[in-house]
Structure formats: C-alpha cells, structure tokens
PDB file of N, CA and C in Angstrom:
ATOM      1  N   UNK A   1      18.942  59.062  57.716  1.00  0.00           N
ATOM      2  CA  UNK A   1      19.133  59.025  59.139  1.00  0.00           C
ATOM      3  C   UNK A   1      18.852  57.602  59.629  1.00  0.00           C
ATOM      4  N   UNK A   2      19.581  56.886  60.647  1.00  0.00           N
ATOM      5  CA  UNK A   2      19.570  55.861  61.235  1.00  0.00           C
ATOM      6  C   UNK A   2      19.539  55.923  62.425  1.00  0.00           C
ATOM      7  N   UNK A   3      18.155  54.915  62.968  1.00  0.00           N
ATOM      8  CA  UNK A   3      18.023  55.043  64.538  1.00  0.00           C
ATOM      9  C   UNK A   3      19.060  54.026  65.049  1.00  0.00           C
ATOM     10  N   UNK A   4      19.817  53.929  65.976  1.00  0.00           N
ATOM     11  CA  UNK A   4      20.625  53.289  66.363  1.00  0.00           C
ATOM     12  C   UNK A   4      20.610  52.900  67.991  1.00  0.00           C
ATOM     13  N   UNK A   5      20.367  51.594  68.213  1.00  0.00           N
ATOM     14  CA  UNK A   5      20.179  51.291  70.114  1.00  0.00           C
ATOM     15  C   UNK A   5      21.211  49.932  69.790  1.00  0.00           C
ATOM     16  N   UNK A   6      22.366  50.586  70.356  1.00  0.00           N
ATOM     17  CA  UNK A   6      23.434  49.512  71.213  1.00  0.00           C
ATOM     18  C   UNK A   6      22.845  48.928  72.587  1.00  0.00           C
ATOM     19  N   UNK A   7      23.885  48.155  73.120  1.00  0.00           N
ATOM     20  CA  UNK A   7      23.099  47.468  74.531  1.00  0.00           C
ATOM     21  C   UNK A   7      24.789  46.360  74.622  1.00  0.00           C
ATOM     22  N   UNK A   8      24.469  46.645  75.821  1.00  0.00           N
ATOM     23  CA  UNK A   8      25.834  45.906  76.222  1.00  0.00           C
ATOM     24  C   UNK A   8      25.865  44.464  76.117  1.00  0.00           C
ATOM     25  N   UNK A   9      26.763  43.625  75.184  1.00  0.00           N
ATOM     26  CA  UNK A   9      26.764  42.324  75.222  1.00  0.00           C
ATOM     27  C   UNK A   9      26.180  41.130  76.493  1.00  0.00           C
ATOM     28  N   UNK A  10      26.466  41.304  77.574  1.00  0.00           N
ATOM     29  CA  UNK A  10      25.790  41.089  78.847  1.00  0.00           C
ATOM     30  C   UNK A  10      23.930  40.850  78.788  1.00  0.00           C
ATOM     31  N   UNK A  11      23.948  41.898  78.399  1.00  0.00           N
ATOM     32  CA  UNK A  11      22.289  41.952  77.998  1.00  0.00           C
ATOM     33  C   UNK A  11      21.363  41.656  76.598  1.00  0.00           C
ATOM     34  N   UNK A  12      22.326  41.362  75.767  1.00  0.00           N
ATOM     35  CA  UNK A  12      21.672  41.316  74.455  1.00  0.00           C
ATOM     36  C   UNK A  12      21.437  40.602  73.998  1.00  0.00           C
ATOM     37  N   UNK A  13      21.124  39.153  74.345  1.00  0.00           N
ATOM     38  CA  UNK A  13      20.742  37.716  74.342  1.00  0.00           C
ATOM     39  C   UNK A  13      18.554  38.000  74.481  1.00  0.00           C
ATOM     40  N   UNK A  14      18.930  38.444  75.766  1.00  0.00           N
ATOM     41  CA  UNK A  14      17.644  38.556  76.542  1.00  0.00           C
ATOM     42  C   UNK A  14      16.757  40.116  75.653  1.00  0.00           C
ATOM     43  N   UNK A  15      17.479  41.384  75.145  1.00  0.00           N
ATOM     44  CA  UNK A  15      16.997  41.892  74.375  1.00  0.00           C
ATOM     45  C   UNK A  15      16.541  41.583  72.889  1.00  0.00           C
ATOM     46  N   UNK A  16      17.726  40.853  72.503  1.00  0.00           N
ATOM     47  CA  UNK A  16      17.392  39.915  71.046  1.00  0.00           C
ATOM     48  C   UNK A  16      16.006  39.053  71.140  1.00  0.00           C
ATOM     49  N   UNK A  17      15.909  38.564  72.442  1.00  0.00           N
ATOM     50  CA  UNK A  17      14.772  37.580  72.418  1.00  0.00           C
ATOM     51  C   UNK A  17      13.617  38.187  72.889  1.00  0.00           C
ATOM     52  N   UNK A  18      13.402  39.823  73.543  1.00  0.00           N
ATOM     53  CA  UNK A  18      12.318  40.041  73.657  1.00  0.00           C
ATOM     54  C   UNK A  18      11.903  40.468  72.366  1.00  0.00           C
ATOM     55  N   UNK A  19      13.015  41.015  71.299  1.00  0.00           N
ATOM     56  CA  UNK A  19      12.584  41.478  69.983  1.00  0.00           C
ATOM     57  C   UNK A  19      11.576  40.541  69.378  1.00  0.00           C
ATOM     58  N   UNK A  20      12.504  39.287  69.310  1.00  0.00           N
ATOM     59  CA  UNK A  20      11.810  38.034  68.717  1.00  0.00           C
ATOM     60  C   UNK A  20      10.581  38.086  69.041  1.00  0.00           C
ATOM     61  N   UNK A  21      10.500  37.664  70.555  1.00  0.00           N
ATOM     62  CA  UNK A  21       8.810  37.245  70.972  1.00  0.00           C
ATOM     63  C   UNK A  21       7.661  38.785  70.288  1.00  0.00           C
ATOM     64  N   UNK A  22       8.322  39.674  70.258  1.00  0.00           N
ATOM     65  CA  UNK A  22       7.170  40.683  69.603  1.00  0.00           C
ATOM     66  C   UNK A  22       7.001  40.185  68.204  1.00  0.00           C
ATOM     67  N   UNK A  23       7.777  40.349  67.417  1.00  0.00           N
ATOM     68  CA  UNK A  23       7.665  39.492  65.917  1.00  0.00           C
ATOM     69  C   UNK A  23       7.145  38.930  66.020  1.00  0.00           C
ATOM     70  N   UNK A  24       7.341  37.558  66.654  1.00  0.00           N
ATOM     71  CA  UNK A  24       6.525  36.259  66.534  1.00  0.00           C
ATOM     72  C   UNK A  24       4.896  36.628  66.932  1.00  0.00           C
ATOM     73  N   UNK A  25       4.679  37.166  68.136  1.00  0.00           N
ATOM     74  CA  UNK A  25       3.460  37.302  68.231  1.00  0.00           C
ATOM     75  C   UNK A  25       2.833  38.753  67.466  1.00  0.00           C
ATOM     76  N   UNK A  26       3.284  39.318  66.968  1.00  0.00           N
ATOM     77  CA  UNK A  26       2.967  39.887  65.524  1.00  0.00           C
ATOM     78  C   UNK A  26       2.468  39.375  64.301  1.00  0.00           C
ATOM     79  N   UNK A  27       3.569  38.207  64.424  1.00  0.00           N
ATOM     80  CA  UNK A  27       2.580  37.658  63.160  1.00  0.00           C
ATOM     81  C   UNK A  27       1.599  36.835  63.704  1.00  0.00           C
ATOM     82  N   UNK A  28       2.106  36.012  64.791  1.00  0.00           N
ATOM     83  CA  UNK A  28       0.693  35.307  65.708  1.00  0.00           C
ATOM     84  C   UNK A  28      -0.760  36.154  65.442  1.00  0.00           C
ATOM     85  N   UNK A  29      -0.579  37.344  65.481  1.00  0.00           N
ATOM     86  CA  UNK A  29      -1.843  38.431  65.486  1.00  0.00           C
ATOM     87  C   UNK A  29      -1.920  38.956  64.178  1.00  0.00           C
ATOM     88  N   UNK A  30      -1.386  38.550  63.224  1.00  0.00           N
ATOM     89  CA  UNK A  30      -1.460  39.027  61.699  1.00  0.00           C
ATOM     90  C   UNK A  30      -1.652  40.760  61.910  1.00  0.00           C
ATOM     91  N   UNK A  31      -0.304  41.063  62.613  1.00  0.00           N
ATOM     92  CA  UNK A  31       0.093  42.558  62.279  1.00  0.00           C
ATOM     93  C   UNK A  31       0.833  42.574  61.347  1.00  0.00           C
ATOM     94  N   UNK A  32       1.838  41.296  61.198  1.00  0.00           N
ATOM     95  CA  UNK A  32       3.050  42.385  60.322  1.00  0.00           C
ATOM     96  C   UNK A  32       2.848  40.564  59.583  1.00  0.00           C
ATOM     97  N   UNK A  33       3.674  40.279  58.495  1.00  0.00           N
ATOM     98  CA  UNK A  33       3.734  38.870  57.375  1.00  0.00           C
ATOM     99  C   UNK A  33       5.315  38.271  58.306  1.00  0.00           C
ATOM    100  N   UNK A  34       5.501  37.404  57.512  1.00  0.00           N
ATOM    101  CA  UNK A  34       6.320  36.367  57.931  1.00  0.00           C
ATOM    102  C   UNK A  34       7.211  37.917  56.678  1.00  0.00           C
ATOM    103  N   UNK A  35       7.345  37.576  55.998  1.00  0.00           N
ATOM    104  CA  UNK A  35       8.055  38.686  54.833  1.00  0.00           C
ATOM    105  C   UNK A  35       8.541  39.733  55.996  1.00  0.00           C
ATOM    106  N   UNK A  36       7.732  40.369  56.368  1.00  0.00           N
ATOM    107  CA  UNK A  36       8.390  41.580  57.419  1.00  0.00           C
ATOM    108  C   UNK A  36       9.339  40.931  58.755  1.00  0.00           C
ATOM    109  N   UNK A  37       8.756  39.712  58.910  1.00  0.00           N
ATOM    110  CA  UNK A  37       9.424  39.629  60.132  1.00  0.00           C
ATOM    111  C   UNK A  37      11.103  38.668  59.640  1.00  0.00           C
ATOM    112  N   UNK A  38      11.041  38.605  58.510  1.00  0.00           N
ATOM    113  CA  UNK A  38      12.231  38.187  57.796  1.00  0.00           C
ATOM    114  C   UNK A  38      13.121  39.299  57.645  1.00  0.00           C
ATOM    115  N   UNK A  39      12.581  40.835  57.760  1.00  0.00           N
ATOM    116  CA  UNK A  39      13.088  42.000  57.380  1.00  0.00           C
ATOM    117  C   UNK A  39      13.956  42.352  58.634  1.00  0.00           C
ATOM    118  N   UNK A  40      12.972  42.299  59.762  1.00  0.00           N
ATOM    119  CA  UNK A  40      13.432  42.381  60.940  1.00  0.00           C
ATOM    120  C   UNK A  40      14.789  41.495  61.627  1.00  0.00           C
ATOM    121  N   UNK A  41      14.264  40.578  61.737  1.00  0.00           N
ATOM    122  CA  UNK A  41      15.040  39.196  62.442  1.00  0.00           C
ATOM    123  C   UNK A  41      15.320  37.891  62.047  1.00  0.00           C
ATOM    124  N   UNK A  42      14.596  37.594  61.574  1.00  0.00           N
ATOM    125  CA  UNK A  42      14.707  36.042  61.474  1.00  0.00           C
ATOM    126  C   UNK A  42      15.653  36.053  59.880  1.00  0.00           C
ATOM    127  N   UNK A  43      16.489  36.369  59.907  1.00  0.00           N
ATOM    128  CA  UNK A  43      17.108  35.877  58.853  1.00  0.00           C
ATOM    129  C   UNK A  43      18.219  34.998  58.799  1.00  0.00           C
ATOM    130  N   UNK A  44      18.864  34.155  57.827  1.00  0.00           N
ATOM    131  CA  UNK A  44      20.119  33.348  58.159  1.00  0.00           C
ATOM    132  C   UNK A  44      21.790  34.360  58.906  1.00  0.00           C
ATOM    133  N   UNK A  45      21.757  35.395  58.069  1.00  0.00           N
ATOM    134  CA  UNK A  45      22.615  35.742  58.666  1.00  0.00           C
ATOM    135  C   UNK A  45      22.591  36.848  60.261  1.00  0.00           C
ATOM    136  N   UNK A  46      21.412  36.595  60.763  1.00  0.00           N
ATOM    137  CA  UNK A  46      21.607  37.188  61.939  1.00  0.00           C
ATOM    138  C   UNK A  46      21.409  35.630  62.829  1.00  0.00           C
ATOM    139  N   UNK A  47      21.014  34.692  62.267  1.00  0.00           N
ATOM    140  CA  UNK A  47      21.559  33.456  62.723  1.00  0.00           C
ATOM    141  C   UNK A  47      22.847  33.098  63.050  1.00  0.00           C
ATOM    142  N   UNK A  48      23.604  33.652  62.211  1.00  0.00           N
ATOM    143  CA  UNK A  48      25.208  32.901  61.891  1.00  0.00           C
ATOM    144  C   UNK A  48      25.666  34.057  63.174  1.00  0.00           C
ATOM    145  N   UNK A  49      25.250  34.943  62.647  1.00  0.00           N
ATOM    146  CA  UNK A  49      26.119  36.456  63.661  1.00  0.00           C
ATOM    147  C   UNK A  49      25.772  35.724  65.206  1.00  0.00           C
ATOM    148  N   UNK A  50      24.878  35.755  65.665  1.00  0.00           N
ATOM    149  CA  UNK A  50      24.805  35.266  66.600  1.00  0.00           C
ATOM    150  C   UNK A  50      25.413  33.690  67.374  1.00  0.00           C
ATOM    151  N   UNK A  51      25.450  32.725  66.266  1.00  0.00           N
ATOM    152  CA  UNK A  51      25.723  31.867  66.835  1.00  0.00           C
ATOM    153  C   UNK A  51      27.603  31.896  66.609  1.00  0.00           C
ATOM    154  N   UNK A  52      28.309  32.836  65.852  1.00  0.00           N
ATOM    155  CA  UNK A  52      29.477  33.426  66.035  1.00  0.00           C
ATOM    156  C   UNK A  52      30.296  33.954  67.259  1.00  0.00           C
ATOM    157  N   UNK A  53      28.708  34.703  67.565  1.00  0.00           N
ATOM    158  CA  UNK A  53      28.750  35.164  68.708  1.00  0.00           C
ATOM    159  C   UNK A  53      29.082  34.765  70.325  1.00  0.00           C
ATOM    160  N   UNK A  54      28.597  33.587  69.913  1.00  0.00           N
ATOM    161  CA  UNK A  54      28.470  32.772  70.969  1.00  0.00           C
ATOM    162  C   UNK A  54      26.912  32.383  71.823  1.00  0.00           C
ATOM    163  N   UNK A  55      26.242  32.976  71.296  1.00  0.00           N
ATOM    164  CA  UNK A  55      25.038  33.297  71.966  1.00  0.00           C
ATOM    165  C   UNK A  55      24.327  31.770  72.255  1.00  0.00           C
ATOM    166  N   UNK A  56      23.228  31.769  72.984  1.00  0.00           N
ATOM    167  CA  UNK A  56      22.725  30.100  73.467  1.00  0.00           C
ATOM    168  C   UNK A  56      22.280  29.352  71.930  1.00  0.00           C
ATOM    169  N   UNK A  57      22.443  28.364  72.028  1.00  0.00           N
ATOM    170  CA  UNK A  57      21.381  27.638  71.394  1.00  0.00           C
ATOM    171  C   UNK A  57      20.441  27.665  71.046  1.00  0.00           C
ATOM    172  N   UNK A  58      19.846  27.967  72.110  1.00  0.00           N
ATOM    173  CA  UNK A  58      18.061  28.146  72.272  1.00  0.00           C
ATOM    174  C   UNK A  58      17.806  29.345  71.500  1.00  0.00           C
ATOM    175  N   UNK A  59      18.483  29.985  71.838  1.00  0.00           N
ATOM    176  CA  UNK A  59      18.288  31.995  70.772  1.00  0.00           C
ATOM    177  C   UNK A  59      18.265  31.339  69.388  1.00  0.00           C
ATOM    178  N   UNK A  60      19.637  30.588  68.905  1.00  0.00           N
ATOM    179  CA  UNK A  60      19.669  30.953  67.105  1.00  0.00           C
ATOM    180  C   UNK A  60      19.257  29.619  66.800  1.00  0.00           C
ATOM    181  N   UNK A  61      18.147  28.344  67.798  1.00  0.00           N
ATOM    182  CA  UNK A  61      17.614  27.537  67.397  1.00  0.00           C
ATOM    183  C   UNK A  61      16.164  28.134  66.857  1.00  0.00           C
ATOM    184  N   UNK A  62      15.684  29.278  67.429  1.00  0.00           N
ATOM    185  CA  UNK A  62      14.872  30.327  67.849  1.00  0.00           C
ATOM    186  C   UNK A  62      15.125  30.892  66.464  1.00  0.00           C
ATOM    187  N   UNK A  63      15.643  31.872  66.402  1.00  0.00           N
ATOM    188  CA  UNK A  63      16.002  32.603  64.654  1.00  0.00           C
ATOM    189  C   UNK A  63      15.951  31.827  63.521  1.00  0.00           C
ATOM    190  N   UNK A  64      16.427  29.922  63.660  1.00  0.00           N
ATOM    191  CA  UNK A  64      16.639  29.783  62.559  1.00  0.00           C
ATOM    192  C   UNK A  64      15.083  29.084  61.997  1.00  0.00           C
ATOM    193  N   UNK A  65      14.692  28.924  62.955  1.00  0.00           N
ATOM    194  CA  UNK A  65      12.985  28.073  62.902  1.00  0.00           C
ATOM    195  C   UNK A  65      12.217  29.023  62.780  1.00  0.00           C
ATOM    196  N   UNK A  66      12.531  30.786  62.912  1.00  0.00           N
ATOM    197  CA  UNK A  66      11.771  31.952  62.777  1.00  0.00           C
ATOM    198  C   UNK A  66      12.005  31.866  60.705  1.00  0.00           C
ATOM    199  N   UNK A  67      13.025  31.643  60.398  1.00  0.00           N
ATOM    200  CA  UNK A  67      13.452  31.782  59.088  1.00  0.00           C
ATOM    201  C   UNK A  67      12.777  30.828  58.302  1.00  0.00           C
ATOM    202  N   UNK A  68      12.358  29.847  58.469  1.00  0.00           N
ATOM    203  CA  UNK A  68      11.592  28.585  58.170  1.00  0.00           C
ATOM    204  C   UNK A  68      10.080  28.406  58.310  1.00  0.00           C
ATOM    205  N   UNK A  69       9.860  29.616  58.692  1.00  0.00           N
ATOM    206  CA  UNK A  69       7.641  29.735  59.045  1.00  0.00           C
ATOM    207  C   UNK A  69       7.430  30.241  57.794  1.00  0.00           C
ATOM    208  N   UNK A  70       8.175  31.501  56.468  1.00  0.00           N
ATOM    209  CA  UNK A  70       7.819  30.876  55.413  1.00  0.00           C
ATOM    210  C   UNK A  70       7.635  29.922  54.702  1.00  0.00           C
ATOM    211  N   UNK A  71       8.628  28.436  54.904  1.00  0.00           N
ATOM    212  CA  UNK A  71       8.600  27.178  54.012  1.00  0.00           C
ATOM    213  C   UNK A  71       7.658  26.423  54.437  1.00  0.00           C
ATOM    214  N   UNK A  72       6.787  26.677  56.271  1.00  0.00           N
ATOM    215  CA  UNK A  72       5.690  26.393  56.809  1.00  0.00           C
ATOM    216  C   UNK A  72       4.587  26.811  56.392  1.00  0.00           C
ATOM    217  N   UNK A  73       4.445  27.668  55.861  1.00  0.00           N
ATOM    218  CA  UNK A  73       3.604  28.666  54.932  1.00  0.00           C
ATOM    219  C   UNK A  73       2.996  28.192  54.055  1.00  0.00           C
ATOM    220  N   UNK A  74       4.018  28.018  53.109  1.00  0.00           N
ATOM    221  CA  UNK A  74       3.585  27.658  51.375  1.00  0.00           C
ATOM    222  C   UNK A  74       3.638  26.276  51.703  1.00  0.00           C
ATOM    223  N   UNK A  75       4.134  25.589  52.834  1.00  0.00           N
ATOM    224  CA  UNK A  75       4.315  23.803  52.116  1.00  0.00           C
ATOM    225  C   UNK A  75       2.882  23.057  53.529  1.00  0.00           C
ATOM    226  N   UNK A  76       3.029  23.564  54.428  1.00  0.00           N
ATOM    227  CA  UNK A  76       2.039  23.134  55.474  1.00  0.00           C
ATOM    228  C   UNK A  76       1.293  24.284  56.140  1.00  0.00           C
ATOM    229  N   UNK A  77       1.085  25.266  55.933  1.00  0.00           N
ATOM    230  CA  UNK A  77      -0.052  25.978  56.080  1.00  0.00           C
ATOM    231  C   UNK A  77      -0.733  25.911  57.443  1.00  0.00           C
ATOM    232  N   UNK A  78      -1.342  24.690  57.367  1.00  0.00           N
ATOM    233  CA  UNK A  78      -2.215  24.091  58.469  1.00  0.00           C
ATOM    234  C   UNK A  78      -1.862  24.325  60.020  1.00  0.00           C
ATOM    235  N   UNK A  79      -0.016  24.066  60.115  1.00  0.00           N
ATOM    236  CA  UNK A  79       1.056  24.181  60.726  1.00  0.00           C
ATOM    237  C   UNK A  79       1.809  25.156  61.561  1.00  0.00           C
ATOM    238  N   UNK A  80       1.266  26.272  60.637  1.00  0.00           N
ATOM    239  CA  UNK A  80       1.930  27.877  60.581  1.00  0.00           C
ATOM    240  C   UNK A  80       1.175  28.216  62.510  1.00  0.00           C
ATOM    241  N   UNK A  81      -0.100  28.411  62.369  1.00  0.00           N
ATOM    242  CA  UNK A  81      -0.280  28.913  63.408  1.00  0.00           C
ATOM    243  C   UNK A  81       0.949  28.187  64.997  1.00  0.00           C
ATOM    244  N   UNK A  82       0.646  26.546  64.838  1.00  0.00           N
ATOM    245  CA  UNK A  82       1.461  25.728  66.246  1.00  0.00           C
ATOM    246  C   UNK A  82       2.521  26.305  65.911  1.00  0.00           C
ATOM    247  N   UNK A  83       3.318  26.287  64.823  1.00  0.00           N
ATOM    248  CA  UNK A  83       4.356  26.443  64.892  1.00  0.00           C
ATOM    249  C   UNK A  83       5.056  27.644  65.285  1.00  0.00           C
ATOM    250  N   UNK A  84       4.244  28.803  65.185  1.00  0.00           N
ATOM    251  CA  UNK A  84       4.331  30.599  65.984  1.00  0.00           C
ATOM    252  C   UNK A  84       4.239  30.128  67.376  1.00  0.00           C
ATOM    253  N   UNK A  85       2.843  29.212  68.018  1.00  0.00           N
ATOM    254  CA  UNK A  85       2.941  29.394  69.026  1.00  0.00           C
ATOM    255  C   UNK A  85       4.004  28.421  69.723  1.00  0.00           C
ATOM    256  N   UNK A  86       4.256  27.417  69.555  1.00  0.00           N
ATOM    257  CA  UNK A  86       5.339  26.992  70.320  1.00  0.00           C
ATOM    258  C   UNK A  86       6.658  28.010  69.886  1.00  0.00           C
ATOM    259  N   UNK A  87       7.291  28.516  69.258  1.00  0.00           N
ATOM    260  CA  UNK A  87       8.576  29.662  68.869  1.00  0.00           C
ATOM    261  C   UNK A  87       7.753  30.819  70.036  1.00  0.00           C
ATOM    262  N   UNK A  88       6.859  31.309  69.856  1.00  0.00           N
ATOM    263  CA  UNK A  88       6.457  32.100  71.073  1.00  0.00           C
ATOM    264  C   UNK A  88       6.656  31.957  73.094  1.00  0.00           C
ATOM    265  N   UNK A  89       6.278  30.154  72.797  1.00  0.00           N
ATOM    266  CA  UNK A  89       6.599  29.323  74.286  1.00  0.00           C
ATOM    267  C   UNK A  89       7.764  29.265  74.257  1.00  0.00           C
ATOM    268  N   UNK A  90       8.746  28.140  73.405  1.00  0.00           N
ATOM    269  CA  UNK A  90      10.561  28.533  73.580  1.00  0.00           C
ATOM    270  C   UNK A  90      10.690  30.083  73.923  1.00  0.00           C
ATOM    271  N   UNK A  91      10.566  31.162  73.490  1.00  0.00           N
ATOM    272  CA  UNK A  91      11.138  32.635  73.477  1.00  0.00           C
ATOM    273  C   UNK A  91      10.805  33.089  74.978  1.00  0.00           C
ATOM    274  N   UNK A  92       9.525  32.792  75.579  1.00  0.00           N
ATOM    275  CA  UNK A  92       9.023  32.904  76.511  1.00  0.00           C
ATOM    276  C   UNK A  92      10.057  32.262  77.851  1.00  0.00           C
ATOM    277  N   UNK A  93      10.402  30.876  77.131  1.00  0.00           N
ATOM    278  CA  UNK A  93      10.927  30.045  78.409  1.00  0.00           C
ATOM    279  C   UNK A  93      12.555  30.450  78.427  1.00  0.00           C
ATOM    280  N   UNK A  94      12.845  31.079  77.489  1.00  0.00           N
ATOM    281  CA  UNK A  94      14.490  31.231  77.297  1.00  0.00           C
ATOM    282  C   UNK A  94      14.737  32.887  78.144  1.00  0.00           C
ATOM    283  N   UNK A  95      13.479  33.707  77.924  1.00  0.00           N
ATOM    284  CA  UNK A  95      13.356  34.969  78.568  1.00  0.00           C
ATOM    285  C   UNK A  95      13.340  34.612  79.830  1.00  0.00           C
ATOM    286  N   UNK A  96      12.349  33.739  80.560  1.00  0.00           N
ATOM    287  CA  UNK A  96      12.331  33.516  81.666  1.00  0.00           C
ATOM    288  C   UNK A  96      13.621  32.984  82.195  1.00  0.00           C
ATOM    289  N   UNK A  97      13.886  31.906  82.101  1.00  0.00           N
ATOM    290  CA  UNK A  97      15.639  31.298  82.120  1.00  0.00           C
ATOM    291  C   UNK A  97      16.559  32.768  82.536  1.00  0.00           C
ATOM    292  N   UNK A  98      16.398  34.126  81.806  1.00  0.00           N
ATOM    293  CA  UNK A  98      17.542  34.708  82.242  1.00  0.00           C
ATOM    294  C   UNK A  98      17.193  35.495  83.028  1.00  0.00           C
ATOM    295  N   UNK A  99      18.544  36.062  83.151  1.00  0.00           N
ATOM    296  CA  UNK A  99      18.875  36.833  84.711  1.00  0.00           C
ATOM    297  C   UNK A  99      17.573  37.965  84.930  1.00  0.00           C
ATOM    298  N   UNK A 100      17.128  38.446  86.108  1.00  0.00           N
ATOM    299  CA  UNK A 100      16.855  39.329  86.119  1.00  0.00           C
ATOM    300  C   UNK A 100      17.543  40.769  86.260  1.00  0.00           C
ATOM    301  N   UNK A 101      16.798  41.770  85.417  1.00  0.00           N
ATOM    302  CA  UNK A 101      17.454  42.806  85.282  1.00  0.00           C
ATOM    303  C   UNK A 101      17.416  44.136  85.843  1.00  0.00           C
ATOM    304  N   UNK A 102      17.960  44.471  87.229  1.00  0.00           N
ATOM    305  CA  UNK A 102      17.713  46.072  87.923  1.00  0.00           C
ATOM    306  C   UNK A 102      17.924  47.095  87.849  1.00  0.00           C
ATOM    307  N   UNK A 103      18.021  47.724  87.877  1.00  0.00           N
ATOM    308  CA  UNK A 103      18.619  48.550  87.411  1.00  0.00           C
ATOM    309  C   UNK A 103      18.437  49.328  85.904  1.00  0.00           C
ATOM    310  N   UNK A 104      19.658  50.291  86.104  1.00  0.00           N
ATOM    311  CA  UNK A 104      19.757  50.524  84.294  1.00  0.00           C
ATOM    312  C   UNK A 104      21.034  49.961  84.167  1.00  0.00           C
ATOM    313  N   UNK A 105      20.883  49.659  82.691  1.00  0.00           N
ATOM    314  CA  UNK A 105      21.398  48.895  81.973  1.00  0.00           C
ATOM    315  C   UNK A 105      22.476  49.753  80.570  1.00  0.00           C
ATOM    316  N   UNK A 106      24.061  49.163  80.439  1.00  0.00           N
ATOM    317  CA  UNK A 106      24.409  49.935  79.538  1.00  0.00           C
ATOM    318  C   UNK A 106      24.110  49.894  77.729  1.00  0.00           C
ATOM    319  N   UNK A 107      23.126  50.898  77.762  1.00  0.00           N
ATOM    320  CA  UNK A 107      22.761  50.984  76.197  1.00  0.00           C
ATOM    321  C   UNK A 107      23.158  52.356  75.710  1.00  0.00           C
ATOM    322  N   UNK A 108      22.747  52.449  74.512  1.00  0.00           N
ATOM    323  CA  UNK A 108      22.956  53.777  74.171  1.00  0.00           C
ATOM    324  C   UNK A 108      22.020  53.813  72.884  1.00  0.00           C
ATOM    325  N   UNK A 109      21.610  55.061  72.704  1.00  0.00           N
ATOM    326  CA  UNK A 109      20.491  54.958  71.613  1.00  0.00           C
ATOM    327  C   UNK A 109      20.468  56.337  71.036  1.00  0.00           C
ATOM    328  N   UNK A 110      20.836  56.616  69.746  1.00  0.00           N
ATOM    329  CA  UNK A 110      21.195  57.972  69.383  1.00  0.00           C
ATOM    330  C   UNK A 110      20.719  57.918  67.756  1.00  0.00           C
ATOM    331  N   UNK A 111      20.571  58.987  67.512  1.00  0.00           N
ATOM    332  CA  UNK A 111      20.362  58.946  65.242  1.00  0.00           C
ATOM    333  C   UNK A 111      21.584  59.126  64.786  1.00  0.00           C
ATOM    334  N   UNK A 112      21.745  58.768  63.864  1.00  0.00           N
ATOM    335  CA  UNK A 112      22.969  58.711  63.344  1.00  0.00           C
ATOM    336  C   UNK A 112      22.738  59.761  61.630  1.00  0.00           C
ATOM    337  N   UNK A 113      23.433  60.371  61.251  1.00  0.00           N
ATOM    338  CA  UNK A 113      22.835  61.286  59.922  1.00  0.00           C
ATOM    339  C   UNK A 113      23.317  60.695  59.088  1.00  0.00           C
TER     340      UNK A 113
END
C-alpha cells in the first residue's frame, strides 16, 4: 500500500520546501541521519525533477546542498552543524518569499493498494 498526497503545481514549490525545512531541522535535532534525509529528499534526482520542472533556484540550490551535508560529514565535520543551519535560514527565507496561502488548497491524498 502507498500513501499518496498530490498538491497542485501552484503550490508545490512552497510544500516541497516546508518538507525540506522539517528534514533539515531533523537532522539539526539528530532525529533522523543525513542517510534518511537522503531517503526522503535531498537526492540528485529530485534535484533534476525539479529543476526540469521549472521550479526556483533557491528550491533545487536548496536540495542540491541538502545532498552534499553527507560529503560535509565525512570531509568537514566541524561544518555540518552551520551548514544545516544556514539550509534551514535559505528554506525559511524562500518560504517566507511566497505567496500566502487561504484558503483550501487543491490536493488530494488517498492509499493506493
């Protein structure tokens, strides 16, 4: 079974990036590893999809520097923490940047068997 939440292109910039900022400050809080949050999001090809997509800059400059806090890891360490928190401040300032949202919004969210 597969949980499945669509969301209307319109909105899915600003949903993609609240995903992010939870990840990021997930691992900021050593809930989940850089490994999990590679599982989730930050990978190259939800980089490419997106910037296919058309999506900002700032988003899959965002994903691809999320993909790179492992090589921060093993090679500068020291690093790892600034480097969550500024990807946390960009995610923050790119959320803020967009529209506000009233309403409901077209998503859809169903299991799939």
């Amino acid at each position: 079974m597969r949980f499945n939440y669509s969301i209307d292109n319109e909105h899915a910039e600003k949903f993609i990036s609240l995903l992010a900022l939870g990840v990021l400050y997930s691992i900021k809080e050593k809930a989940i590893s850089i490994d999990e949050a590679e599982v989730f999001i930050f990978t190259p090809s939800t980089s490419r999809i997106l910037n296919e997509a058309g999506y900002s800059n700032a988003l899959v400059d965002i994903i691809d520097s999320g993909c790179e806090l492992e090589d921060v890891a093993d090679l500068i360490p020291e690093r790892l923490t600034d480097n969550v928190k500024d990807l946390i401040s960009k995610t923050l300032s790119l959320i803020r940047a967009s529209d506000y949202i009233a309403g409901t919004i077209d998503k859809k969210i169903n299991l799939i068997e």
